[in-house]
Protein backbone atom coordinates (compact mmCIF):
# COMPACT_ATOMS: atom_id res chain seq x y z
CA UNK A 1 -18.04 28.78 -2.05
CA UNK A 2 -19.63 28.24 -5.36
CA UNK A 3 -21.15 25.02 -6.24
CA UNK A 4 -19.48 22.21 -8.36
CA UNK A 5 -19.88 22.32 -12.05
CA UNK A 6 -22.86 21.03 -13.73
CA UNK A 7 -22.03 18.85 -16.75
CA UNK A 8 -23.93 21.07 -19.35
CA UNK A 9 -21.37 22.86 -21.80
CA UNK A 10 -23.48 25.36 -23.34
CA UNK A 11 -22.40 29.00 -22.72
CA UNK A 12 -24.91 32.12 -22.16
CA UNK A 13 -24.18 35.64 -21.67
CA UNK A 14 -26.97 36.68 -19.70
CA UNK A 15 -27.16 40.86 -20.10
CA UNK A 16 -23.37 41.41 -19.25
CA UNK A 17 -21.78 44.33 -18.78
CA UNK A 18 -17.98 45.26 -18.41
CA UNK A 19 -16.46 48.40 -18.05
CA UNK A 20 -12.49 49.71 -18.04
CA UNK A 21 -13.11 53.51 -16.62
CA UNK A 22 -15.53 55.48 -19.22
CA UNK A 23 -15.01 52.66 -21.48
CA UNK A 24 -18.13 50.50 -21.82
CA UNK A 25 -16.36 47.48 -23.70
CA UNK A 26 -19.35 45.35 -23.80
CA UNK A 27 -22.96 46.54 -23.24
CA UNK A 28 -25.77 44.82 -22.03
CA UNK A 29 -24.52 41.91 -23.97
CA UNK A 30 -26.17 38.58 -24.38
CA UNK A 31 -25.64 35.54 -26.18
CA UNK A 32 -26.29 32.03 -26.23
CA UNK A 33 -23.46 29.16 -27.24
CA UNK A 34 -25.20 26.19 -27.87
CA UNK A 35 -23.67 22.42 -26.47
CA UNK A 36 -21.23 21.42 -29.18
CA UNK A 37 -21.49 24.64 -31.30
CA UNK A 38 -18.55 26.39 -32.97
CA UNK A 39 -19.41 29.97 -32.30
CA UNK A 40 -17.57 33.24 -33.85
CA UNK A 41 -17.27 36.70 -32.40
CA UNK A 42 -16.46 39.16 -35.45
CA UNK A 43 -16.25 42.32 -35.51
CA UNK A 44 -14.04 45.60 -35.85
CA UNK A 45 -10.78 46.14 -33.36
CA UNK A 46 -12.50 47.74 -30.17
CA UNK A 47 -15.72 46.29 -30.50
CA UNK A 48 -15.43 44.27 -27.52
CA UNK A 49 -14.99 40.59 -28.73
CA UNK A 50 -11.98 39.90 -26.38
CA UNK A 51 -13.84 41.14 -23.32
CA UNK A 52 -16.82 38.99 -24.05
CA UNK A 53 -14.18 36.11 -24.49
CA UNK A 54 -12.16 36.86 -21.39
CA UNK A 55 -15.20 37.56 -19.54
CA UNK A 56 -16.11 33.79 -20.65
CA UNK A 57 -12.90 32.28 -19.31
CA UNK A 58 -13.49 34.40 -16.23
CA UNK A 59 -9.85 36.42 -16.80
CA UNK A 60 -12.44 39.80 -15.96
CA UNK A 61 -15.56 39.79 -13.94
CA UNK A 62 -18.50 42.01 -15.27
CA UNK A 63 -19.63 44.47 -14.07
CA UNK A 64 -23.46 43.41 -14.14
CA UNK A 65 -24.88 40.51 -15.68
CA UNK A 66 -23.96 36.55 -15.59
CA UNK A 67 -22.09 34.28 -16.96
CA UNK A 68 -23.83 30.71 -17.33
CA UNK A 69 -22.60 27.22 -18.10
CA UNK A 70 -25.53 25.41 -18.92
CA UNK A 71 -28.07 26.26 -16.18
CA UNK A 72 -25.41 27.32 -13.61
CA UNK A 73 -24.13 30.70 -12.82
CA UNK A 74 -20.26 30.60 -13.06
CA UNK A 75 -19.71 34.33 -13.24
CA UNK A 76 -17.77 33.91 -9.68
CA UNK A 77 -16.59 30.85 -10.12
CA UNK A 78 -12.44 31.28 -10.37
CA UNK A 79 -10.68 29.91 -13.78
CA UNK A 80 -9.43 27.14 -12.57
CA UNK A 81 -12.26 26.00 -11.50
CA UNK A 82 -14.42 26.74 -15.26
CA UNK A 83 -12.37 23.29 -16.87
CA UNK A 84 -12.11 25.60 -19.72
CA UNK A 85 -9.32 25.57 -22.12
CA UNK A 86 -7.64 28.56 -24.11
CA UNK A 87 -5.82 28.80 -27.05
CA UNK A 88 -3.80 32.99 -27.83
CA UNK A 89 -2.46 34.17 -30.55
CA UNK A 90 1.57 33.59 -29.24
CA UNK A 91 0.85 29.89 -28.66
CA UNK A 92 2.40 30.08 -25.14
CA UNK A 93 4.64 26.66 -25.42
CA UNK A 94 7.26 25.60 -22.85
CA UNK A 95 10.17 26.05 -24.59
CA UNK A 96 11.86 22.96 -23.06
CA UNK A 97 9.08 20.36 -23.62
CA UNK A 98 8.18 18.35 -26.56
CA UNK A 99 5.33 18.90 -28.41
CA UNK A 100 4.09 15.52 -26.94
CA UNK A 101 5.13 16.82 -23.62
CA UNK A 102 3.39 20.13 -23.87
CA UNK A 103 0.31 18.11 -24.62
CA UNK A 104 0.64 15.96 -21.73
CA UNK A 105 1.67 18.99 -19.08
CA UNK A 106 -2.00 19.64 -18.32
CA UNK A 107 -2.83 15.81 -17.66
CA UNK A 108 0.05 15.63 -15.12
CA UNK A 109 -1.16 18.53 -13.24
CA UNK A 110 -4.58 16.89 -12.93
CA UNK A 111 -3.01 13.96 -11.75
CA UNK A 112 -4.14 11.46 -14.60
CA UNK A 113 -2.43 8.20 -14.74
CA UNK A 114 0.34 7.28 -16.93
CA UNK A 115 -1.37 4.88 -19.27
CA UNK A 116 -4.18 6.92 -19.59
CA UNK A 117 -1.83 10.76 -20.39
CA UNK A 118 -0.18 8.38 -23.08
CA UNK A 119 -3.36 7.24 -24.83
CA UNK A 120 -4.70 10.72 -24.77
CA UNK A 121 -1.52 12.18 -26.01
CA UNK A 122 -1.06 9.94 -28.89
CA UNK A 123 -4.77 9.90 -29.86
CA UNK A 124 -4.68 13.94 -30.10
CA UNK A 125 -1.16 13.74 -31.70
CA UNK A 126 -2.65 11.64 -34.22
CA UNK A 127 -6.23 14.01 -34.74
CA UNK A 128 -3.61 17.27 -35.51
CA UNK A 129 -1.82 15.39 -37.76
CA UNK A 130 2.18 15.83 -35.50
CA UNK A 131 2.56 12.31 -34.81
CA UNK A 132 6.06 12.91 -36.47
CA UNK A 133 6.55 15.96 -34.58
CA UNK A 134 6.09 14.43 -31.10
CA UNK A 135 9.72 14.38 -30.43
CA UNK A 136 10.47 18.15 -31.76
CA UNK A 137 10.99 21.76 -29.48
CA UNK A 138 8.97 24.60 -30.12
CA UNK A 139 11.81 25.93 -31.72
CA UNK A 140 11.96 23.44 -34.24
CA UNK A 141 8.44 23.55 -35.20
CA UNK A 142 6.68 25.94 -37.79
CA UNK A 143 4.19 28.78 -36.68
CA UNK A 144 0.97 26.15 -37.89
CA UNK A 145 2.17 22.88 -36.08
CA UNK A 146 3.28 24.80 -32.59
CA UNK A 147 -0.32 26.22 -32.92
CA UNK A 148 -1.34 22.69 -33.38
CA UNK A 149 0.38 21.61 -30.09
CA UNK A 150 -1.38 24.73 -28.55
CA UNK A 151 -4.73 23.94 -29.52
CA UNK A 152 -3.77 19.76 -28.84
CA UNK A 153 -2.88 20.93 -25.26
CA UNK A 154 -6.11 23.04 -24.53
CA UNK A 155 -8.16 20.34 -25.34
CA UNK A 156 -5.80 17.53 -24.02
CA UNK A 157 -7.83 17.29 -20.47
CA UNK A 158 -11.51 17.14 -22.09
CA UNK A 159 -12.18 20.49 -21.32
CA UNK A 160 -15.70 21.62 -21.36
CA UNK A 161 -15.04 24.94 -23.45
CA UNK A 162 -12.58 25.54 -25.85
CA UNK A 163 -11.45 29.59 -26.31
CA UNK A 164 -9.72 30.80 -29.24
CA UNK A 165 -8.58 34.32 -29.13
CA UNK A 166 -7.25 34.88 -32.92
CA UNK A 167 -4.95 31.62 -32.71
CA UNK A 168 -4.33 32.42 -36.31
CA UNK A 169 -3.98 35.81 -36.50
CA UNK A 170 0.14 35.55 -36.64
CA UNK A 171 0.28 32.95 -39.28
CA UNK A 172 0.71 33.37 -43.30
CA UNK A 173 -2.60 33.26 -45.30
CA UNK A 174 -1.61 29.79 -46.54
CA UNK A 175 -1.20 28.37 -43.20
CA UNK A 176 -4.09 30.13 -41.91
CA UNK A 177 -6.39 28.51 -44.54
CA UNK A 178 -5.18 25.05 -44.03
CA UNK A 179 -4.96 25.54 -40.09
CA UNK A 180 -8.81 26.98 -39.78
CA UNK A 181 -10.16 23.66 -41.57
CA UNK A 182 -7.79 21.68 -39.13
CA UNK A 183 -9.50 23.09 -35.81
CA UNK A 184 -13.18 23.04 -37.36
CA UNK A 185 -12.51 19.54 -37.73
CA UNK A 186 -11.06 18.66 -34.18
CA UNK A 187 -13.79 20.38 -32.83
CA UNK A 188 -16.51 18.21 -34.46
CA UNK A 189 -14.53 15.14 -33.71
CA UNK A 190 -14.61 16.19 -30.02
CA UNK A 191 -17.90 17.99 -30.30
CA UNK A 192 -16.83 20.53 -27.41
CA UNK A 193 -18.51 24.17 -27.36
CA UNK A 194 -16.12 26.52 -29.37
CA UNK A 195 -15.78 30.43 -29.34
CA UNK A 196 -13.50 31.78 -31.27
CA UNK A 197 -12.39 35.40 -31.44
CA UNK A 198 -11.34 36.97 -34.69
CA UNK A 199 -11.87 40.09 -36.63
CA UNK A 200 -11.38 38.27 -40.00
CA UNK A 201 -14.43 37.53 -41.72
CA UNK A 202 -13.37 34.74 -44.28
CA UNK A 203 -12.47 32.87 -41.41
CA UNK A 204 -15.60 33.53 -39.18
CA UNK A 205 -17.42 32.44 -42.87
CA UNK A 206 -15.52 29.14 -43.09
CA UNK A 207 -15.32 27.90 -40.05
CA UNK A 208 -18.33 28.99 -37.19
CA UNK A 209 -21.76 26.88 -37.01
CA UNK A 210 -22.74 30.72 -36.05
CA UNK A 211 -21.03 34.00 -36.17
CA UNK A 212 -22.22 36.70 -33.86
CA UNK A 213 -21.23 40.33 -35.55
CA UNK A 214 -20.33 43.25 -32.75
CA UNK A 215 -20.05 46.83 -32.71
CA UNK A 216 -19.39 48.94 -30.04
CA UNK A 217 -20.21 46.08 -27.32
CA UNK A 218 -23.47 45.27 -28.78
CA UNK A 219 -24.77 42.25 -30.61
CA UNK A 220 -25.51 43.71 -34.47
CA UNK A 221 -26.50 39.95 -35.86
CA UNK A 222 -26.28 36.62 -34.99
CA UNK A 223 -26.46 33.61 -37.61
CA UNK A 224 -25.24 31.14 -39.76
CA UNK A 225 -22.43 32.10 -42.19
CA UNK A 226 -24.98 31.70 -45.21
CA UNK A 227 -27.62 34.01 -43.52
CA UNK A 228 -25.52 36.29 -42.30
CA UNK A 229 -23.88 36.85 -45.73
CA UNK A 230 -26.86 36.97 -47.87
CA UNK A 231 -29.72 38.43 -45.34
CA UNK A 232 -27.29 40.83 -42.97
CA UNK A 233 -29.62 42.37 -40.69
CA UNK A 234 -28.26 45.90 -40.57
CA UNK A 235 -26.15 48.45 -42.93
CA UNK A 236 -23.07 47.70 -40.62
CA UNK A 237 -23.35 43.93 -40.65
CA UNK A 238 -23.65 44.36 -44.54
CA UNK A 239 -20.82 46.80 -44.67
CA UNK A 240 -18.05 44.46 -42.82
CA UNK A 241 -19.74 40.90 -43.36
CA UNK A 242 -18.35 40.58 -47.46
CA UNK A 243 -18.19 43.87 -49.92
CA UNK A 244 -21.06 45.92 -50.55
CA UNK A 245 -21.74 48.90 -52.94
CA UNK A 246 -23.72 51.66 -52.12
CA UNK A 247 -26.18 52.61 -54.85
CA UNK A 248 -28.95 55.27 -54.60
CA UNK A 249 -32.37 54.10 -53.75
CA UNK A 250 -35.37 56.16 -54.37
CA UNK A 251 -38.94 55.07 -51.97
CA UNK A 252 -41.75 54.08 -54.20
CA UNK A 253 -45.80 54.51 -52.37
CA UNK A 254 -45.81 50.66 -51.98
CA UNK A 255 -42.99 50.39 -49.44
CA UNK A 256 -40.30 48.89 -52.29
CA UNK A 257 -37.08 50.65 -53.12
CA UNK A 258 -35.99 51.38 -56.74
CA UNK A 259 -32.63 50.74 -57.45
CA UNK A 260 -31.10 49.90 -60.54
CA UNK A 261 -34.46 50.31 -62.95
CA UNK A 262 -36.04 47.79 -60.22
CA UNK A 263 -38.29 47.44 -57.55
CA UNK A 264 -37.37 45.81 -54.58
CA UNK A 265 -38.50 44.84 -50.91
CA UNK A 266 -36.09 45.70 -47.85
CA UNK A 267 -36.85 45.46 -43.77
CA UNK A 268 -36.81 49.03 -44.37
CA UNK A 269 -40.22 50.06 -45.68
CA UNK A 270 -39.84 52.97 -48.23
CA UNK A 271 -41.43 56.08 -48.06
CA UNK A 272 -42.66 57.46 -51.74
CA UNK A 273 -39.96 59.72 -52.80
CA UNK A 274 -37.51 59.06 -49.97
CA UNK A 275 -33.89 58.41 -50.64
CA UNK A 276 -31.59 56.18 -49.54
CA UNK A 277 -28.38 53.96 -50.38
CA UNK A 278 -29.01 50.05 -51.31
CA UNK A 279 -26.48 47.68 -49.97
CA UNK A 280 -25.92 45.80 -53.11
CA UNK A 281 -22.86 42.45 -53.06
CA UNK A 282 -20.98 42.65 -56.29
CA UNK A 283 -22.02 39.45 -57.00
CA UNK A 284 -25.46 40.58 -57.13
CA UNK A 285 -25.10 42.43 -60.19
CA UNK A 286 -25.65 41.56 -63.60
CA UNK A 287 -23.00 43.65 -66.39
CA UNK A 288 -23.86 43.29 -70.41
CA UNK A 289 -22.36 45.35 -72.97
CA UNK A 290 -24.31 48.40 -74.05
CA UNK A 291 -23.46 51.66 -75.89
CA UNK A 292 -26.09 53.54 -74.63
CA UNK A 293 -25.07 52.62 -70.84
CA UNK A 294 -24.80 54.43 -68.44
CA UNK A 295 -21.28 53.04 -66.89
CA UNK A 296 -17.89 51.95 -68.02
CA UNK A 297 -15.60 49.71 -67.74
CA UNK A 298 -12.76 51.31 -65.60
CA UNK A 299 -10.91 48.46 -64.86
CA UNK A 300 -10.59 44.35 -64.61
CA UNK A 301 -9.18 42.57 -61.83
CA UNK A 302 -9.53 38.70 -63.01
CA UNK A 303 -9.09 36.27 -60.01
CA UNK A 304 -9.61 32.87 -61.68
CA UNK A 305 -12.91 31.84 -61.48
CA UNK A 306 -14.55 35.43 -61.30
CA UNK A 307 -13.41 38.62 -62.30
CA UNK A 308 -14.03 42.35 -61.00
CA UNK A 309 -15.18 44.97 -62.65
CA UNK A 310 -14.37 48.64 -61.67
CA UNK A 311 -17.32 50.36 -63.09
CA UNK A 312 -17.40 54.40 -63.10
CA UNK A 313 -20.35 56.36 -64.32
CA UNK A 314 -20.70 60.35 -66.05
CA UNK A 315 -21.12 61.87 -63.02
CA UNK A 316 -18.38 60.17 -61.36
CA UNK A 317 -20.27 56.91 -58.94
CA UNK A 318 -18.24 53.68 -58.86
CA UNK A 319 -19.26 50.71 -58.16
CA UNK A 320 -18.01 46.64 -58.44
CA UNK A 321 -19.80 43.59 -59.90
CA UNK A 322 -18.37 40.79 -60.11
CA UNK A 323 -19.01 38.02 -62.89
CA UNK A 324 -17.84 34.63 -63.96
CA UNK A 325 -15.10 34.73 -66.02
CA UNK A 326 -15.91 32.71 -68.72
CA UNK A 327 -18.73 36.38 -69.19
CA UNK A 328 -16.59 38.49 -68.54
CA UNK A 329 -13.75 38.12 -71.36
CA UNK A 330 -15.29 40.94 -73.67
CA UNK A 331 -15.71 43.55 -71.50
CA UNK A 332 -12.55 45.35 -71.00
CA UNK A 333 -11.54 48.65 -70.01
CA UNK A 334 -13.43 51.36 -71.30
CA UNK A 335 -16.38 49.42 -72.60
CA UNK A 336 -19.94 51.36 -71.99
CA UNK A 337 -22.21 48.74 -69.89
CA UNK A 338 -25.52 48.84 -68.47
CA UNK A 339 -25.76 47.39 -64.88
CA UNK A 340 -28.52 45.65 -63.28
CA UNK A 341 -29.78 43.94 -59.91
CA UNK A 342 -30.05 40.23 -60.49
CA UNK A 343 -33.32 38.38 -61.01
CA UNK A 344 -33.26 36.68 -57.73
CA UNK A 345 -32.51 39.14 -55.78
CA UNK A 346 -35.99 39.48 -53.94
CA UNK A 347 -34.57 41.55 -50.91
CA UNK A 348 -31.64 43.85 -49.87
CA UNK A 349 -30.58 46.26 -46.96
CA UNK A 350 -30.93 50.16 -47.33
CA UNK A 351 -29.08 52.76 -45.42
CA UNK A 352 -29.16 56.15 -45.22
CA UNK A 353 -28.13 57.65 -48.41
């Protein structure tokens, strides 16, 4: 029989490996949740971000490795037992309880007193904002409060883990937006140890203390949102983590990359003469008018505060920048440019060309 839970509620991944037939879903794959942290798993459909998280909640048992909660192995211990709560994508509401009562189910199972299901009830009613919804059916409810009352519920019996498999992934982007700032800031008023699945990176951005990028079952990065977005660690986490252009890079005998006109560092270390392809943001690009340039204007995409520039060359390369707008008025389509890496950009990410 396994041991009683510790009261620790960080999460580690210790070298775990699952697989489904000649599938390896997740690969020697470890990672450390710290106590209180919101973490993210990102990454592309198939990548293996589900597994890690059912793996977690102990819905599938790895094939090698452990499972830890705090400094105790739970990788046999069965989900009941892990005081973990979980939060899908379909909500999973009884249809024929009140949102208040669908909060409370869980706190009647574990036997809590009356006085004290009430209190918690109306305190979480009040955190997710459905105080007026207490009374209402799933059915009467929109798609952002019944995943409100989902993620009210999970965390309803002071769980020591909270699991989010895409809860938003079936709601508008509006909802979505306003929704994603709603759970970051439950979770810091309860400080309990978040993962949350998703495979959409403004969300991972917005809301995660950390985001941990996958590929293929294997860690590629893992960091804070800023980091991660301005120092990605490899071409891939570049490539999904934001836009990127690809923009020839040529090695120069000191180790630096030329791209652009400039020189500039990378993890890579150049080889004189070598090429390759710069990962360059289109925010990292600086656009002025020039007749003697060697791109133009192909097209304008303004988006309030910035606008996007389509820019094509002679021998037919594309790339984007984007600039404020307020810079951006007087060059419209078909205007010759020149195009340059920004000032501070000391460092970028080169892949094979």
């Amino acid at each position: 029989m396994p041991t009683e839970l510790g009261t620790a509620n960080s999460v580690t991944l210790s070298a775990v490996t699952k697989r489904f037939g000649t599938t390896t879903a997740l690969d020697l794959f470890t990672l450390e949740v710290a106590a209180g942290e919101l973490m993210c798993l990102l990454g592309p459909s198939g990548c293996g971000k589900t597994t890690a998280l059912r793996v977690v909640a102990g819905f599938e048992s790895p094939d090698a490795g452990r499972v830890l909660l705090g400094a105790e192995d739970i990788t046999s211990v069965p989900v009941p037992r892990r005081s973990f709560g979980m939060v899908f994508q379909d909500y999973s509401l009884f249809p024929n309880l009140t949102a208040a009562e669908n909060i409370e189910f869980g706190l009647r199972t574990r036997g809590w007193p009356a006085r004290r299901r009430r209190s918690r009830v109306a305190d979480l009613l009040t955190v997710t904002r459905l105080t007026d919804q207490a009374g209402k059916y799933p059915e009467q409810m929109s798609g952002g409060q019944k995943q409100r009352v989902a993620l009210a519920r999970a965390i309803a019996p002071e769980p020591r883990v909270l699991l989010l498999d895409e809860p938003l992934s079936a709601l508008d982007a509006k909802v979505r937006e306003s929704l994603r700032e709603e759970i970051r800031a439950v979770q810091r008023a309860t400080g309990i140890t978040t993962i949350l699945v998703t495979h959409d990176q403004v969300e991972a951005l917005a809301i995660a203390d950390r985001v941990a990028v996958m590929n293929a079952g294997r860690l590629e990065q893992v960091d804070t949102p800023r980091t991660l977005y301005d120092t990605p660690a490899t071409p891939f986490v570049a490539g999904f983590v934001g836009t990127v252009n690809r923009i020839p890079a040529t090695g120069l005998a000191d180790g630096t990359w030329l791209v652009l006109g400039r020189a500039v560092a990378s993890a890579r270390t150049a080889q004189e003469g070598v090429s390759g392809a710069a990962l360059i943001r289109p925010e990292h690009l600086t656009v002025a008018a020039d007749q003697s340039g060697a791109w133009v204007v192909s097209e304008v995409t303004f988006a309030g505060p910035l606008t996007r520039l389509a820019l094509s060359a002679d021998d037919g390369s594309r790339i984007d920048a984007d600039l404020v707008s307020t810079g951006a008025v007087s060059l419209t389509t078909g205007t010759r440019v020149s195009v340059q890496l920004r000032e501070d950009i000391m460092s970028i990410v080169v892949g094979a060309s």
